[in-house]
C-alpha atoms as a PDB file:
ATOM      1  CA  UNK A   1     -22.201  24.436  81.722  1.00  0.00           C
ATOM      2  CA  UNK A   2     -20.024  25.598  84.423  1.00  0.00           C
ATOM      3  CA  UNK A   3     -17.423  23.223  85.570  1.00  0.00           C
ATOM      4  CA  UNK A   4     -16.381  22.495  89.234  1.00  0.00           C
ATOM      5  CA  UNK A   5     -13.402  24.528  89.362  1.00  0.00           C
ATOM      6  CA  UNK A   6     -15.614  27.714  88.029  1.00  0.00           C
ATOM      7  CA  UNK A   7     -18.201  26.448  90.667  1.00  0.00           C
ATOM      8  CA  UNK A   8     -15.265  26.214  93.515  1.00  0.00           C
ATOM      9  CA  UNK A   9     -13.766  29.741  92.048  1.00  0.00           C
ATOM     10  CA  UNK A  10     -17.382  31.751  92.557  1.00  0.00           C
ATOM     11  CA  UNK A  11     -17.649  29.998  95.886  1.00  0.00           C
ATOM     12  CA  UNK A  12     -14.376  31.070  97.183  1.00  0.00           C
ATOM     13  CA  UNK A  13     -15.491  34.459  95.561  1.00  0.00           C
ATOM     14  CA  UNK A  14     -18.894  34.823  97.563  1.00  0.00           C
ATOM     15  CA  UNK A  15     -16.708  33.375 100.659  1.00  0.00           C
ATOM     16  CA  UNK A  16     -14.012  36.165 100.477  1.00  0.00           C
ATOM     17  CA  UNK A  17     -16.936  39.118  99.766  1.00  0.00           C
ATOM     18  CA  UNK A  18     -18.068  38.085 103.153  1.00  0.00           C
ATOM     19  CA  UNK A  19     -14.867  38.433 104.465  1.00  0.00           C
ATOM     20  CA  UNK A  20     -14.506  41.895 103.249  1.00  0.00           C
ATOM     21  CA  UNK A  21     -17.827  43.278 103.521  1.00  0.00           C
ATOM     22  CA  UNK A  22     -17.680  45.379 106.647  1.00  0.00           C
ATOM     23  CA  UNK A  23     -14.858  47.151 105.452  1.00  0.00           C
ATOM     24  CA  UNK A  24     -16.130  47.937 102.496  1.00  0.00           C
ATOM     25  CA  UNK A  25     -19.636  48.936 103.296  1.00  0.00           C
ATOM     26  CA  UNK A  26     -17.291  51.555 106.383  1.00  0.00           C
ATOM     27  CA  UNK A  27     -15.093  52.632 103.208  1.00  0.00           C
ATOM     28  CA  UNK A  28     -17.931  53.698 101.383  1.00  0.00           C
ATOM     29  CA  UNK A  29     -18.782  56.817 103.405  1.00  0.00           C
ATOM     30  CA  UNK A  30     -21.048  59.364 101.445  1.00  0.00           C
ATOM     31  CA  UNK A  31     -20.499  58.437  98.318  1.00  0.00           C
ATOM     32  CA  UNK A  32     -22.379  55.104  98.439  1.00  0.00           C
ATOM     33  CA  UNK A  33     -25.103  56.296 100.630  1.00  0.00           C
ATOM     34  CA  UNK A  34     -27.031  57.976  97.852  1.00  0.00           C
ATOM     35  CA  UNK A  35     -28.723  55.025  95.361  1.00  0.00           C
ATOM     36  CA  UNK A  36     -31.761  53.872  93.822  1.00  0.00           C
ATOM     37  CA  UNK A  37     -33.971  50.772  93.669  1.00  0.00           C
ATOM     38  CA  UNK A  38     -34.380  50.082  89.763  1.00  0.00           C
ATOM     39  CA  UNK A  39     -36.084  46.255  88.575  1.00  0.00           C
ATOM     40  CA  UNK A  40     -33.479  44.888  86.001  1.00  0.00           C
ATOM     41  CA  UNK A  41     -34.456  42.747  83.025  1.00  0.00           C
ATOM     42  CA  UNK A  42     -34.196  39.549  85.158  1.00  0.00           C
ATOM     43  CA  UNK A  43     -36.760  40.402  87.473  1.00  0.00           C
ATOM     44  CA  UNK A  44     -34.542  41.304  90.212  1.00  0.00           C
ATOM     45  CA  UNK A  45     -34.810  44.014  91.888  1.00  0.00           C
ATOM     46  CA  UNK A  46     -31.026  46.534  92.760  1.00  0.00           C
ATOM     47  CA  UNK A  47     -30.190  48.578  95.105  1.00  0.00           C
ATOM     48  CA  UNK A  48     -27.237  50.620  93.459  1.00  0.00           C
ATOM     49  CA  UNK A  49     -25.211  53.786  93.832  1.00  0.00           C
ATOM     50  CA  UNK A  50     -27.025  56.817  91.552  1.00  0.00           C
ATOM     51  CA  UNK A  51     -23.686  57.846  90.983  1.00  0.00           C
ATOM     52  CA  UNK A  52     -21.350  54.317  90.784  1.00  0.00           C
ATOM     53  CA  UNK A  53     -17.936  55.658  91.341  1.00  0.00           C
ATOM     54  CA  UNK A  54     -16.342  52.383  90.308  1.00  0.00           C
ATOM     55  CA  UNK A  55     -18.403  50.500  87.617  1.00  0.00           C
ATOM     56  CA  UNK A  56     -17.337  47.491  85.779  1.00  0.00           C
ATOM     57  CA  UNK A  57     -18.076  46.165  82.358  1.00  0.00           C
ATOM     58  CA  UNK A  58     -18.195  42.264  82.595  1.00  0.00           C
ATOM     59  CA  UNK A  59     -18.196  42.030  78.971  1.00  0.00           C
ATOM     60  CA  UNK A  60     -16.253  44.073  76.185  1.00  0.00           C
ATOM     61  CA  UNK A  61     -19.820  45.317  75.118  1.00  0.00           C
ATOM     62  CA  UNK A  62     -20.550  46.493  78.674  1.00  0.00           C
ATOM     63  CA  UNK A  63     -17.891  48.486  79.526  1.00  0.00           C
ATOM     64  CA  UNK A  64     -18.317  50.538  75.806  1.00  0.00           C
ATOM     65  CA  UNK A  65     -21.442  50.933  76.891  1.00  0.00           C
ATOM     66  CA  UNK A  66     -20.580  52.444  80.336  1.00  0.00           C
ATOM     67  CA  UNK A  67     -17.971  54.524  78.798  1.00  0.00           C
ATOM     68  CA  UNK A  68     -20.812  55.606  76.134  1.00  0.00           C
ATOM     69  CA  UNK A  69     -23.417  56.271  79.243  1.00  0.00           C
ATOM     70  CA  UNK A  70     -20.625  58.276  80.870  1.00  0.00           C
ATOM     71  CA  UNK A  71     -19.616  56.036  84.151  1.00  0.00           C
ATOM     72  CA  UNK A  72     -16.857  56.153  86.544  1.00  0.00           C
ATOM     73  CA  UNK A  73     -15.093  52.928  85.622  1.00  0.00           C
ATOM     74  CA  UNK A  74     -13.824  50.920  88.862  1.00  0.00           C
ATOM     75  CA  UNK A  75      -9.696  50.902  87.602  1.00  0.00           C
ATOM     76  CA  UNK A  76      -9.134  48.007  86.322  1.00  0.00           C
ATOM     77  CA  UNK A  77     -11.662  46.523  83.558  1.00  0.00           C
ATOM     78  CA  UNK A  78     -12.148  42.448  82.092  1.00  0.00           C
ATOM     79  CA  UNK A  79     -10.897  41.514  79.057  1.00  0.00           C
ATOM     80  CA  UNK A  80     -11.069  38.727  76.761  1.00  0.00           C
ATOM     81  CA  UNK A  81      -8.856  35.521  76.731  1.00  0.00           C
ATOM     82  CA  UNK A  82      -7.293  36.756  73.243  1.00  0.00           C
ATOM     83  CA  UNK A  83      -7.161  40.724  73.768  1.00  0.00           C
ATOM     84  CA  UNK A  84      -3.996  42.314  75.297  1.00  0.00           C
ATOM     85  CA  UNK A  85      -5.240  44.738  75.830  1.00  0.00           C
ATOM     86  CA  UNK A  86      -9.058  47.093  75.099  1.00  0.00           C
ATOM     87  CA  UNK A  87     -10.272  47.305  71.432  1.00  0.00           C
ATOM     88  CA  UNK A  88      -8.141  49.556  69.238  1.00  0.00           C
ATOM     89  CA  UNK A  89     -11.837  51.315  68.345  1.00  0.00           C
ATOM     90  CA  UNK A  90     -13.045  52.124  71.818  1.00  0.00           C
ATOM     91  CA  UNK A  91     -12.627  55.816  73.146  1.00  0.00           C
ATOM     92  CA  UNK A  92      -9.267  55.973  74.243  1.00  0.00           C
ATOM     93  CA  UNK A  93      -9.349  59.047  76.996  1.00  0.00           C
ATOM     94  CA  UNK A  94     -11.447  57.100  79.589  1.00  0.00           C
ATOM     95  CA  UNK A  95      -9.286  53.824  79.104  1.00  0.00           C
ATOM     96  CA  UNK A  96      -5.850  55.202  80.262  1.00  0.00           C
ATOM     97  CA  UNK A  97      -4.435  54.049  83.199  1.00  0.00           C
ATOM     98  CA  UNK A  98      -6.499  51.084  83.418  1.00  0.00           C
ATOM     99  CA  UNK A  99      -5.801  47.892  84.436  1.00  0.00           C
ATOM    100  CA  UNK A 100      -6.725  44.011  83.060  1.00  0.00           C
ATOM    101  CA  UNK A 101      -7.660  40.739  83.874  1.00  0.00           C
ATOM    102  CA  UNK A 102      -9.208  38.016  81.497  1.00  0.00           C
ATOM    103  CA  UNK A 103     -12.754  37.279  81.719  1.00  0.00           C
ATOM    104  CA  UNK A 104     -13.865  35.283  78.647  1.00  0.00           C
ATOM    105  CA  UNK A 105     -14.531  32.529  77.703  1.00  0.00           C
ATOM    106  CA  UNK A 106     -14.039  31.753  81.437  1.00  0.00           C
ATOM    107  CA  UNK A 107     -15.501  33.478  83.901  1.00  0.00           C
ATOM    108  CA  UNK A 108     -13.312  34.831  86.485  1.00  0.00           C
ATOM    109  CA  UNK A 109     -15.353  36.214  90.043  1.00  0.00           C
ATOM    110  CA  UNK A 110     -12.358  36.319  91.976  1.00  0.00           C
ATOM    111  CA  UNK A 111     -10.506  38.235  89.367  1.00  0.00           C
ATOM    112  CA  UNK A 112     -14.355  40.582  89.315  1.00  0.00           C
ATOM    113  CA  UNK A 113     -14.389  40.543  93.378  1.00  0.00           C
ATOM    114  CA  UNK A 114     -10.534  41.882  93.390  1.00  0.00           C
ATOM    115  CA  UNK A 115     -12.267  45.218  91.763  1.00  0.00           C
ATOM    116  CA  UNK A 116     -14.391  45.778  94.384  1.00  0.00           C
ATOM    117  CA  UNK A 117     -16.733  47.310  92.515  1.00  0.00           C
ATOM    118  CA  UNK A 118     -19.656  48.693  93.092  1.00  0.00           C
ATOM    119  CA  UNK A 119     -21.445  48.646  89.961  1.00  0.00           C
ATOM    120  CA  UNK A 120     -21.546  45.747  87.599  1.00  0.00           C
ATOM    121  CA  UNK A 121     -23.193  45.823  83.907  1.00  0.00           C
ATOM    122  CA  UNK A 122     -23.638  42.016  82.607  1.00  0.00           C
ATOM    123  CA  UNK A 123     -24.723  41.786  78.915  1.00  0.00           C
ATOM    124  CA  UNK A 124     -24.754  38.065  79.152  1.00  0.00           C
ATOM    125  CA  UNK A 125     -28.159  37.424  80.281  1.00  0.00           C
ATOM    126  CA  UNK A 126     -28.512  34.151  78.176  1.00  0.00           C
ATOM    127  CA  UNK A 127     -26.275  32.385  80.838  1.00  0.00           C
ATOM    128  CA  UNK A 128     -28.594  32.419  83.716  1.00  0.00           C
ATOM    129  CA  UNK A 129     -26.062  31.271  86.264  1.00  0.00           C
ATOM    130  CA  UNK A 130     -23.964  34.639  86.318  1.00  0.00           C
ATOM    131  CA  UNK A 131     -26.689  36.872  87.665  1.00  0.00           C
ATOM    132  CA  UNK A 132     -26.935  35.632  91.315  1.00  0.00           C
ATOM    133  CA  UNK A 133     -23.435  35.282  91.413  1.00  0.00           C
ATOM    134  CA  UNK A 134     -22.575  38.679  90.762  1.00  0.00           C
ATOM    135  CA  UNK A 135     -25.146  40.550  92.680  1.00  0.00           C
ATOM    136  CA  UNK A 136     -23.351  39.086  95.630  1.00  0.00           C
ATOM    137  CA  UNK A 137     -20.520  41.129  94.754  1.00  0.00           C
ATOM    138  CA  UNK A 138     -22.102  44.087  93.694  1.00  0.00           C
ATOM    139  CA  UNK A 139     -25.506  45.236  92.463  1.00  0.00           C
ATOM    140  CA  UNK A 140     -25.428  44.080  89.142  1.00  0.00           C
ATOM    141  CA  UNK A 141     -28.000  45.171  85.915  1.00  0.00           C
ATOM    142  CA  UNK A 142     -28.102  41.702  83.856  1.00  0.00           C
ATOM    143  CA  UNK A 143     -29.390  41.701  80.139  1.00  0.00           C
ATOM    144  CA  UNK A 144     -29.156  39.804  77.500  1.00  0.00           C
ATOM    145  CA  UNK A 145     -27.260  41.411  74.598  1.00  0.00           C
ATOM    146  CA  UNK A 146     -26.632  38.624  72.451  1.00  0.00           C
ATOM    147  CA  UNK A 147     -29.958  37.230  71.862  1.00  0.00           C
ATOM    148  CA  UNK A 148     -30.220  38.025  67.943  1.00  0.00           C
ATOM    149  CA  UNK A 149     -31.934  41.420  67.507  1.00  0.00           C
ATOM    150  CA  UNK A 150     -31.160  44.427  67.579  1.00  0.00           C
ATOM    151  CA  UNK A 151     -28.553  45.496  70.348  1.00  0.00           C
ATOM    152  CA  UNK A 152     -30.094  48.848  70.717  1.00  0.00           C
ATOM    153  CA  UNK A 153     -33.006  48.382  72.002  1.00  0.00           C
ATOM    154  CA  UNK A 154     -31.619  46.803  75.342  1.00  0.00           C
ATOM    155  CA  UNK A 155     -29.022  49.719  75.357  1.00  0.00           C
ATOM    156  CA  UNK A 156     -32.094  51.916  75.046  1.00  0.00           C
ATOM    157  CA  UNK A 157     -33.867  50.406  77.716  1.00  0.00           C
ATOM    158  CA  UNK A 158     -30.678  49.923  80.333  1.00  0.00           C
ATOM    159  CA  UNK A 159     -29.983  53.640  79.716  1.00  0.00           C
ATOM    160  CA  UNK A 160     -33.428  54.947  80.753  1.00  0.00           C
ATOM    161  CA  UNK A 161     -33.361  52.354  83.789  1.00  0.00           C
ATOM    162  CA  UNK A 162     -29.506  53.753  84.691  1.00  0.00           C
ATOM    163  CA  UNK A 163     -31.126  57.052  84.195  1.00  0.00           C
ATOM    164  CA  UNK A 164     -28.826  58.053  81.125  1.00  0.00           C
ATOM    165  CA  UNK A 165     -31.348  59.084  78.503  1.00  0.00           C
ATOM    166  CA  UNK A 166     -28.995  61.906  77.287  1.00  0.00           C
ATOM    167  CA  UNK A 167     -26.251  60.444  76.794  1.00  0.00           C
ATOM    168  CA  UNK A 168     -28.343  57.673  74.973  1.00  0.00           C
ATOM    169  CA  UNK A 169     -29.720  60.311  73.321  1.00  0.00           C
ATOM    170  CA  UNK A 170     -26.114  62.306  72.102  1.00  0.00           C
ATOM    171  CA  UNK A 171     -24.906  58.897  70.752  1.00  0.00           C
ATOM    172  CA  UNK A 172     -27.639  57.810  68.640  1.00  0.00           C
ATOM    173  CA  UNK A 173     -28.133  61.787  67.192  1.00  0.00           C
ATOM    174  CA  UNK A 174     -24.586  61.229  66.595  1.00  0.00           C
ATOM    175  CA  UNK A 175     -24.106  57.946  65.101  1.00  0.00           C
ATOM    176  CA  UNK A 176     -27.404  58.471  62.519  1.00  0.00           C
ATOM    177  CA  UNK A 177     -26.246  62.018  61.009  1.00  0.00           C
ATOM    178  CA  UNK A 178     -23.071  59.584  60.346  1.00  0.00           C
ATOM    179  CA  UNK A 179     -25.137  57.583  58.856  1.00  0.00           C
ATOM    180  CA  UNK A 180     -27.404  60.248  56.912  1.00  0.00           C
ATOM    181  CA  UNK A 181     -23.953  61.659  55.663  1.00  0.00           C
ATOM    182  CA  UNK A 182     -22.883  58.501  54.552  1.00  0.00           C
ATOM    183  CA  UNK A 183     -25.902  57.190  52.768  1.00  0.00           C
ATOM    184  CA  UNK A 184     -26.185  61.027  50.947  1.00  0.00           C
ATOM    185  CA  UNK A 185     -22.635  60.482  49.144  1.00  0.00           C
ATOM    186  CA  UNK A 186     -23.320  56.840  48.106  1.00  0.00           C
ATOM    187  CA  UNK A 187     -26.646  57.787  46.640  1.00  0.00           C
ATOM    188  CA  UNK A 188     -24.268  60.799  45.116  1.00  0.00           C
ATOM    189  CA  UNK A 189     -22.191  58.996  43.129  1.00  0.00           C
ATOM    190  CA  UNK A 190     -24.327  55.949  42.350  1.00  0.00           C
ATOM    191  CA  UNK A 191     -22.972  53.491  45.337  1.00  0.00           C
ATOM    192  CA  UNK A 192     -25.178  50.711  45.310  1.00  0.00           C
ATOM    193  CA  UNK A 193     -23.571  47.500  45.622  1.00  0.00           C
ATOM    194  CA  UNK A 194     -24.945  43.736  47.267  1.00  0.00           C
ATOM    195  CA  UNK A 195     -23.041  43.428  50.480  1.00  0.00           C
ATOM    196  CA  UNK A 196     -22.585  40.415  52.620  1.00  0.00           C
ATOM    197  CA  UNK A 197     -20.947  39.629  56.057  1.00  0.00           C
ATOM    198  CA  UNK A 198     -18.950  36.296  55.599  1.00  0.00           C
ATOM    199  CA  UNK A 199     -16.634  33.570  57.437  1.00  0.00           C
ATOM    200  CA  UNK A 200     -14.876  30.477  56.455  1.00  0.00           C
ATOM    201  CA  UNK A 201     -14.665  27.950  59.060  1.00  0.00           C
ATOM    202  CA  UNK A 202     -14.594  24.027  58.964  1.00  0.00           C
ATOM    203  CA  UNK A 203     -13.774  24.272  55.356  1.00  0.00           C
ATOM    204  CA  UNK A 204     -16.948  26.004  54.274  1.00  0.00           C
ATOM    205  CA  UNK A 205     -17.759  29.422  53.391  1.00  0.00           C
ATOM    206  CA  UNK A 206     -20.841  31.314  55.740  1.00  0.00           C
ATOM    207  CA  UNK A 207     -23.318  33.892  54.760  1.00  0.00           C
ATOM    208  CA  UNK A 208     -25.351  35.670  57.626  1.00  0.00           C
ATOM    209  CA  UNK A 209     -26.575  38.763  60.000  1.00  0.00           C
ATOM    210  CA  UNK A 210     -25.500  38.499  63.136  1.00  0.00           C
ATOM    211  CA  UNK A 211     -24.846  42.025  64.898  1.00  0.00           C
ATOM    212  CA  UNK A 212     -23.650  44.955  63.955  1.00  0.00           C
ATOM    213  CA  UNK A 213     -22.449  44.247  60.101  1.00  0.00           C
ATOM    214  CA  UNK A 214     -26.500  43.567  58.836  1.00  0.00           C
ATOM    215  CA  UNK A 215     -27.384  46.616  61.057  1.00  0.00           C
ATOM    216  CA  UNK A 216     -25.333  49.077  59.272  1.00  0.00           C
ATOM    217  CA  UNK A 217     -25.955  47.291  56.105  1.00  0.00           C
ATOM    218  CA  UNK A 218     -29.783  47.888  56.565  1.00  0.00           C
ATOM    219  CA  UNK A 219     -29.182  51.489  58.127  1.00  0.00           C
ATOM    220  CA  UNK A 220     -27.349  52.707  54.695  1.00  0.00           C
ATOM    221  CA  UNK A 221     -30.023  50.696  52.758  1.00  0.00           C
ATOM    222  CA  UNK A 222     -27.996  48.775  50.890  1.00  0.00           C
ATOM    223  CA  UNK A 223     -28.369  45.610  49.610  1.00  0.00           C
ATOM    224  CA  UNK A 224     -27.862  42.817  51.429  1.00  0.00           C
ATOM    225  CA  UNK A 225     -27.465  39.381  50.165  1.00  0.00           C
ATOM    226  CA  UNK A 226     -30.679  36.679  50.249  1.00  0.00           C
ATOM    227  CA  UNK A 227     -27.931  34.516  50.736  1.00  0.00           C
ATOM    228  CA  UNK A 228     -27.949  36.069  54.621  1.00  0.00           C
ATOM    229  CA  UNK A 229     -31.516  35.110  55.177  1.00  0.00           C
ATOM    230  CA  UNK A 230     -32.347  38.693  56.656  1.00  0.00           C
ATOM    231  CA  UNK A 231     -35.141  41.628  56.500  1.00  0.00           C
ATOM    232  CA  UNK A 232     -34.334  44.894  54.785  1.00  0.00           C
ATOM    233  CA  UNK A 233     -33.270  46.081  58.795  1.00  0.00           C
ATOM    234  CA  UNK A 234     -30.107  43.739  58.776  1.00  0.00           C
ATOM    235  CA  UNK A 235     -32.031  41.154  61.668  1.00  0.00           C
ATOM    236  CA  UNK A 236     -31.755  37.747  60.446  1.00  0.00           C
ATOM    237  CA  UNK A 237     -35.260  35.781  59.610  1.00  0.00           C
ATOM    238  CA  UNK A 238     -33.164  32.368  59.053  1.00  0.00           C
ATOM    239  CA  UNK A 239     -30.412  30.546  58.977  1.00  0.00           C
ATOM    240  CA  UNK A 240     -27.145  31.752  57.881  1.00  0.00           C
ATOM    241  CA  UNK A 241     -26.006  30.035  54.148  1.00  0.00           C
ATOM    242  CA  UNK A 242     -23.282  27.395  54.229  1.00  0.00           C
ATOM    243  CA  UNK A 243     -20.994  26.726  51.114  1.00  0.00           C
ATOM    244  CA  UNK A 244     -18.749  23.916  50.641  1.00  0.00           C
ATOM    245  CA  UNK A 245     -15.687  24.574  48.841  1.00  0.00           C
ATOM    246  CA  UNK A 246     -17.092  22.909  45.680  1.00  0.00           C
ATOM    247  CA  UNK A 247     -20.748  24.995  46.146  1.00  0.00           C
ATOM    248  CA  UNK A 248     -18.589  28.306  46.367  1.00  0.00           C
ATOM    249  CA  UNK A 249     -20.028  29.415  42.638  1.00  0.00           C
ATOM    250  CA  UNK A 250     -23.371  29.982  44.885  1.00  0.00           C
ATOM    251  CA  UNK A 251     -21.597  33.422  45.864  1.00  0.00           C
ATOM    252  CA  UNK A 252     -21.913  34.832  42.612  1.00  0.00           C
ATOM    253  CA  UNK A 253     -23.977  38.478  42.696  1.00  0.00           C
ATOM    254  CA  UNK A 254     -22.468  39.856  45.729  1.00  0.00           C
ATOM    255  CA  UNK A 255     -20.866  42.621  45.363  1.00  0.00           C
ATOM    256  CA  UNK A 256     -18.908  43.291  48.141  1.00  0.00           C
ATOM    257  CA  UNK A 257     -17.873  41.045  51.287  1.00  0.00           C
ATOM    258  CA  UNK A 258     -16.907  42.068  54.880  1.00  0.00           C
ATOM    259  CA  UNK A 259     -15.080  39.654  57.332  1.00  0.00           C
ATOM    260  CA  UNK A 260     -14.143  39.324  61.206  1.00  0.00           C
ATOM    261  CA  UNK A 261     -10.519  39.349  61.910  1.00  0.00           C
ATOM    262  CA  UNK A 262      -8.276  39.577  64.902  1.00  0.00           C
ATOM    263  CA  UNK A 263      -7.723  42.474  66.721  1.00  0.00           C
ATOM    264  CA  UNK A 264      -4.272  42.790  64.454  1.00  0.00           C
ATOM    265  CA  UNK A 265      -5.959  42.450  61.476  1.00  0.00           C
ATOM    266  CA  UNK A 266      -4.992  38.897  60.693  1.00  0.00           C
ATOM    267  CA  UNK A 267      -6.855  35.922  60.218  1.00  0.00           C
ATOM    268  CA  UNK A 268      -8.673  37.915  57.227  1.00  0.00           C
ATOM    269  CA  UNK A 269     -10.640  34.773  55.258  1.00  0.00           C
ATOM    270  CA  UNK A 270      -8.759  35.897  51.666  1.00  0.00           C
ATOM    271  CA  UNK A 271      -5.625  34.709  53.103  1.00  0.00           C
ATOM    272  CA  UNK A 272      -6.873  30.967  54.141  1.00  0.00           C
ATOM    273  CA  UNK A 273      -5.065  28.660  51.668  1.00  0.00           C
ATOM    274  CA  UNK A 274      -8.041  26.063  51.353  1.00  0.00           C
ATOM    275  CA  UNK A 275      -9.366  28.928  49.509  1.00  0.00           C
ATOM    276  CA  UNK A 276      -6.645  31.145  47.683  1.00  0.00           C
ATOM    277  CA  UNK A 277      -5.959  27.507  46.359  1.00  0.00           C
ATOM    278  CA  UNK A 278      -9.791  27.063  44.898  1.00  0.00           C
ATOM    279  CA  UNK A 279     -10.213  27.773  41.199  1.00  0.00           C
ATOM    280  CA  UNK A 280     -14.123  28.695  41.995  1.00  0.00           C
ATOM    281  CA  UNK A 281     -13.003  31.288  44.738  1.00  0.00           C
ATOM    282  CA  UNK A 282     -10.362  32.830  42.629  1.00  0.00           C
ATOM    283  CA  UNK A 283     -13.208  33.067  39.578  1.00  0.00           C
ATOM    284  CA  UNK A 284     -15.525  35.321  41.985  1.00  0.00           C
ATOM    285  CA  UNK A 285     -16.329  39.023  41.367  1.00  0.00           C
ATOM    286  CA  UNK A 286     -15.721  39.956  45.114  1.00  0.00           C
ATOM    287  CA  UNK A 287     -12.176  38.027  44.952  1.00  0.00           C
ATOM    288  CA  UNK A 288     -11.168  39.499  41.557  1.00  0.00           C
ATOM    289  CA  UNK A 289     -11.988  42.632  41.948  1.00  0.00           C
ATOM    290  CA  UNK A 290     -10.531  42.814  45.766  1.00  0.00           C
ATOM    291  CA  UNK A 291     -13.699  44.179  47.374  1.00  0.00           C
ATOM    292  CA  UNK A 292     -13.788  41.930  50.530  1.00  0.00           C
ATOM    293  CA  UNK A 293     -12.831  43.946  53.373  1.00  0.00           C
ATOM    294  CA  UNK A 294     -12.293  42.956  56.940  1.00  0.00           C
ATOM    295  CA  UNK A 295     -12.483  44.264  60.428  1.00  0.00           C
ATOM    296  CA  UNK A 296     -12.565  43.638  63.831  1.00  0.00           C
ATOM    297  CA  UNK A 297     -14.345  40.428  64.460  1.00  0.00           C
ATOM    298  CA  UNK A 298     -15.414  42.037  68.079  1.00  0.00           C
ATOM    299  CA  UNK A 299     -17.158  45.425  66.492  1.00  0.00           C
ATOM    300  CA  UNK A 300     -20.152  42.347  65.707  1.00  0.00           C
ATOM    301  CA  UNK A 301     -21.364  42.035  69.073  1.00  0.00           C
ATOM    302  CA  UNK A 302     -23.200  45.370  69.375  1.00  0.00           C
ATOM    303  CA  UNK A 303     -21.847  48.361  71.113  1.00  0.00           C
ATOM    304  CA  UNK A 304     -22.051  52.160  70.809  1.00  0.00           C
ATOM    305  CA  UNK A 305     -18.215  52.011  69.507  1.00  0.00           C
ATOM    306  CA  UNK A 306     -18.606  48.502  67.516  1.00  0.00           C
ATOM    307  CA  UNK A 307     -21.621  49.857  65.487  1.00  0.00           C
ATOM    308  CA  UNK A 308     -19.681  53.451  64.694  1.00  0.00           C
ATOM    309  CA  UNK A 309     -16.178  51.905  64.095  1.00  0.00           C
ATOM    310  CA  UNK A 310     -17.902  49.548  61.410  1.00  0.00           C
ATOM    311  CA  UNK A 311     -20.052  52.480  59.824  1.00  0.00           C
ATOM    312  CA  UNK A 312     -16.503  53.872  59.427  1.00  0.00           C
ATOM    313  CA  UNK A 313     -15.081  50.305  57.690  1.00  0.00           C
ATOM    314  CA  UNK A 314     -18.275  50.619  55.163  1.00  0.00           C
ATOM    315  CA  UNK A 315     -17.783  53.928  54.596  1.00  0.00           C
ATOM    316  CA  UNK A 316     -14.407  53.654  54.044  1.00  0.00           C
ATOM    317  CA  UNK A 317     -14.467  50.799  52.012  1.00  0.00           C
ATOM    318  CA  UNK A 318     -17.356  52.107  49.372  1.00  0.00           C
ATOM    319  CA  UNK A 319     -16.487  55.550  49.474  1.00  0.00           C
ATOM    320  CA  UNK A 320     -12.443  55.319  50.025  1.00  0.00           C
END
């Protein structure tokens, strides 16, 4: 899929890493000459720093991880084409000071090689091309976090490789007593309602699990949809549901709906006028009764700070 400007802009990357490689590798001094040989989930094997004193998320979901695993981050970090700036949910304290650059939906390795980094954590494993690109500009531990399941267990599996069980280990404790909290006062005062995550594009309505919103759904047990095709864990066993605007009576019996937005907050599906002018939409429990609740479309694609931040939308949404 890569065009040949992206093809011309990874060359020119490799061409000026070549360039610079001497006086990086006399730069590094003692703090690079400590590292270990780990296998990633490619197959290739990485020679890496055991203490990476300037690591770089290539994805949103990679550097909350590397914040989460406790990293150095190199100073200045990728974002996407429509963040200004890091998500409003992420830890804030490790953040400051750092720089940008955009780094979705296109790729940008000169923008990466300008880092100099010399750690690099690649969620997107599904785009095979990326790998070799970036271990020629620093070792680089490829996975694929966007492959449909459960975003843990590669985060479990990356942090035992990166030898950072602990801190794996301190956010999950943490995150599931949240949980255990949460689930305790919903079961308290009777909270039991049928949930659903839900878009509206190309003039129809879509029920599914993808990410985080199922996972939290099936981590507080509650109800989720059949509507979303998934198991009782939030992971999908189908296809998502599509609903015209004149099948949008099919939504009766949910309860309560949560949405993606922008990172403002706008863009929430209530306030698309295809539907605030349908009679069926306006007719539905959810829409009536103003239980459709959005958040930040990017807390989906499976983080430590995604998956909290929405446990704190549900929570705050069911329990006020």
């Amino acid at each position: 899929m890569r065009s040949r400007a992206l093809a011309l802009l990874a060359a020119s990357a490799v061409a000026a890493l070549a360039l610079t490689s001497c006086a990086s590798q006399a730069s590094g001094g003692a703090a690079s000459a400590e590292t270990v040989s780990l296998k990633t989930p490619t197959g290739v094997t990485i020679e890496m720093p055991k203490e990476p004193k300037a690591a770089l998320g290539f994805y949103t979901t990679d550097l909350d991880i590397l914040m989460t695993l406790g990293f150095h981050l190199a100073d200045t970090q990728p974002v996407r084409e429509d963040f200004k700036t890091f998500p409003a949910y992420f830890p804030q304290e490790p953040l400051k000071g750092l720089k940008t650059f955009v780094n979705f939906p296109e790729y940008n390795f000169e923008g990466v090689l300008a880092v100099n980094p010399d750690f690099i954590l690649n969620g997107i494993g599904s785009n095979t091309d990326l790998d070799p690109k970036l271990q020629k500009i620093a070792p680089t531990y490829t996975y694929n976090a966007f492959a449909g399941n459960d975003w843990r267990d590669p985060f479990k599996q990356l942090a035992t490789d990166l030898g950072r069980t602990d801190e794996y280990n301190k956010w999950t404790a943490d995150y599931q007593a949240k949980v255990a909290d949460v689930r305790k006062r919903l079961d308290e005062r009777g909270i039991h309602p049928v949930v659903a995550d839900m878009a509206f594009r190309d003039g129809q309505v879509s029920v599914g699990c993808y990410g985080v919103p199922c996972l939290v759904f099936g981590d507080l047990r509650l109800t989720i949809t059949p509507l979303a095709n998934a198991d009782a864990k939030g992971l999908p066993v189908g296809d998502s549901t599509a609903f015209s605007l004149e099948q949008l009576g099919g939504l009766e019996g949910i309860d309560a709906v949560f949405a993606g937005t922008n990172e403002d907050g706008s863009g929430l599906l209530t306030t698309d006028e295809a539907l605030k002018s349908n009679a069926i939409w306006n007719r539905l429990p959810f829409v009536t009764n103003n239980t459709v609740y959005g958040y930040n479309y990017e807390m989906a694609y499976g983080s430590p700070s995604g998956q909290t931040a929405f446990l704190e939308v549900v929570e705050k949404a069911l329990l006020g």
